[in-house]
Protein backbone atom coordinates (compact mmCIF):
# COMPACT_ATOMS: atom_id res chain seq x y z
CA UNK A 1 0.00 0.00 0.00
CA UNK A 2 1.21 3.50 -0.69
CA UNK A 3 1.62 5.49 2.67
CA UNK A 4 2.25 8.87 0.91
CA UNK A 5 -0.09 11.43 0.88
CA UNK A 6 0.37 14.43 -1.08
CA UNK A 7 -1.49 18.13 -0.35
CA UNK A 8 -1.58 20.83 -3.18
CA UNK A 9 -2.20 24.69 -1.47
CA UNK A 10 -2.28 27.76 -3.21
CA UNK A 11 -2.56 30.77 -0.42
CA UNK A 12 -3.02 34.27 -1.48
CA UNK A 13 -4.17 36.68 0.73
CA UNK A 14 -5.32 34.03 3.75
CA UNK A 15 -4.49 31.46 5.85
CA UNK A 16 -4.68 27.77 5.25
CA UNK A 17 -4.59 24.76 8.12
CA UNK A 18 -4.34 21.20 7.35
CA UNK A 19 -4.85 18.81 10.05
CA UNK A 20 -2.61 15.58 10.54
CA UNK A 21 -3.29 12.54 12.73
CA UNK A 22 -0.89 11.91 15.38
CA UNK A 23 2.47 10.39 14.52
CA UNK A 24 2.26 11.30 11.23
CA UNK A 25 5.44 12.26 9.20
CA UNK A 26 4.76 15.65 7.19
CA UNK A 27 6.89 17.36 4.73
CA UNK A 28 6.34 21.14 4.27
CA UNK A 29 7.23 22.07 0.79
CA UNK A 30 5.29 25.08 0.50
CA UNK A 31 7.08 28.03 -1.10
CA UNK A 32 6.04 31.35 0.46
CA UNK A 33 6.34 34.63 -0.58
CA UNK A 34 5.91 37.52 1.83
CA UNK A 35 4.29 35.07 4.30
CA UNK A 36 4.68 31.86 6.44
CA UNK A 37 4.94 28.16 6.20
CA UNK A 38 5.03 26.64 9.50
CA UNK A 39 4.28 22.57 10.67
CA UNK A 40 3.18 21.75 14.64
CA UNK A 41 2.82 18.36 14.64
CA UNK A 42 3.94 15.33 17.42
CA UNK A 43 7.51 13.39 16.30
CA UNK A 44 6.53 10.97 13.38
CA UNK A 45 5.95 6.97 14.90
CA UNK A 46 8.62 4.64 13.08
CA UNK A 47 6.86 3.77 9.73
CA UNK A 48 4.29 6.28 9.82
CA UNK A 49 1.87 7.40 6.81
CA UNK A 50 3.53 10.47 5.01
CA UNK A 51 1.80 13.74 4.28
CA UNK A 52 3.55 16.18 1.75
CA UNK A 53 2.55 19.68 1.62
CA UNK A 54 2.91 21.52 -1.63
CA UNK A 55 2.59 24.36 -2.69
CA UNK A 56 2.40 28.97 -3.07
CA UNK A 57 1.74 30.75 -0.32
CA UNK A 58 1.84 34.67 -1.06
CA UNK A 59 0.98 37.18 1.66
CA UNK A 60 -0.84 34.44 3.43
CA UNK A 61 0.19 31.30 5.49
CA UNK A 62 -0.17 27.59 5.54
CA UNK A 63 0.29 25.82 9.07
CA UNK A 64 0.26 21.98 9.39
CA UNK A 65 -1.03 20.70 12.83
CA UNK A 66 -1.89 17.71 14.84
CA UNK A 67 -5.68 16.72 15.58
CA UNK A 68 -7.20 19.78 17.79
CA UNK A 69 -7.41 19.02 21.80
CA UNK A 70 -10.54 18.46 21.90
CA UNK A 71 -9.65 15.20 19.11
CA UNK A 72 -7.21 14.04 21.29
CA UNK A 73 -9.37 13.93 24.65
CA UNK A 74 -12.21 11.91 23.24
CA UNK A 75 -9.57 9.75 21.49
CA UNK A 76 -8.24 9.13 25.04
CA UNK A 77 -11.55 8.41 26.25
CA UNK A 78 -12.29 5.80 23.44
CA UNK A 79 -9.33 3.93 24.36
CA UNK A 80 -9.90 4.14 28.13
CA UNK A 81 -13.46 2.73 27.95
CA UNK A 82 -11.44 0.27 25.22
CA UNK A 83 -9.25 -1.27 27.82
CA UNK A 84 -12.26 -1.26 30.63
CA UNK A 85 -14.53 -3.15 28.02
CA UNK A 86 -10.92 -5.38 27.56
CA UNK A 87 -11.03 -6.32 31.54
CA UNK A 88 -14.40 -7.05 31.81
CA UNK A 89 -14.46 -9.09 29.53
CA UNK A 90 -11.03 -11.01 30.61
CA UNK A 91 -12.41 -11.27 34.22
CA UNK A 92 -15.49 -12.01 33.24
């Protein structure tokens, strides 16, 4: 399977964000002109999906993030209740 995902952006005058998953490697390729290319995302897991992010950004910027807070808390609730289902049903 191909783990390579690639993300054209073309920014003028505005902001773009483009949300990652956790772990995931990204590679900011973005070419900006009078404005910003940044990426905030967690330290890629070993043999993690790539995301490639192409593209012009002129008086604008492009910012590549991880999965907003609020993602991340129900995540962590998912896998809590998860593992609680999990020992139930191994002391069950």
């Amino acid at each position: 399977t191909d783990s390579v995902c690639e993300v054209n952006v073309f920014c003028l005058f505005g902001g773009v964000e483009v949300r990652v998953p956790d772990g995931t490697a990204v590679r900011n390729e973005c070419i900006a002109i009078f404005g910003g290319s940044d990426t905030k995302t967690e330290p890629p897991a070993p043999g993690a999906p790539t995301v490639i992010v192409r593209g012009f950004v002129g008086f604008g910027g492009v910012e590549v993030r991880g999965p907003k807070k609020k993602d991340r808390a129900v995540e962590a609730v998912r896998v809590v209740r998860s593992d609680a289902r999990q020992l139930e049903l191994e002391f069950a």
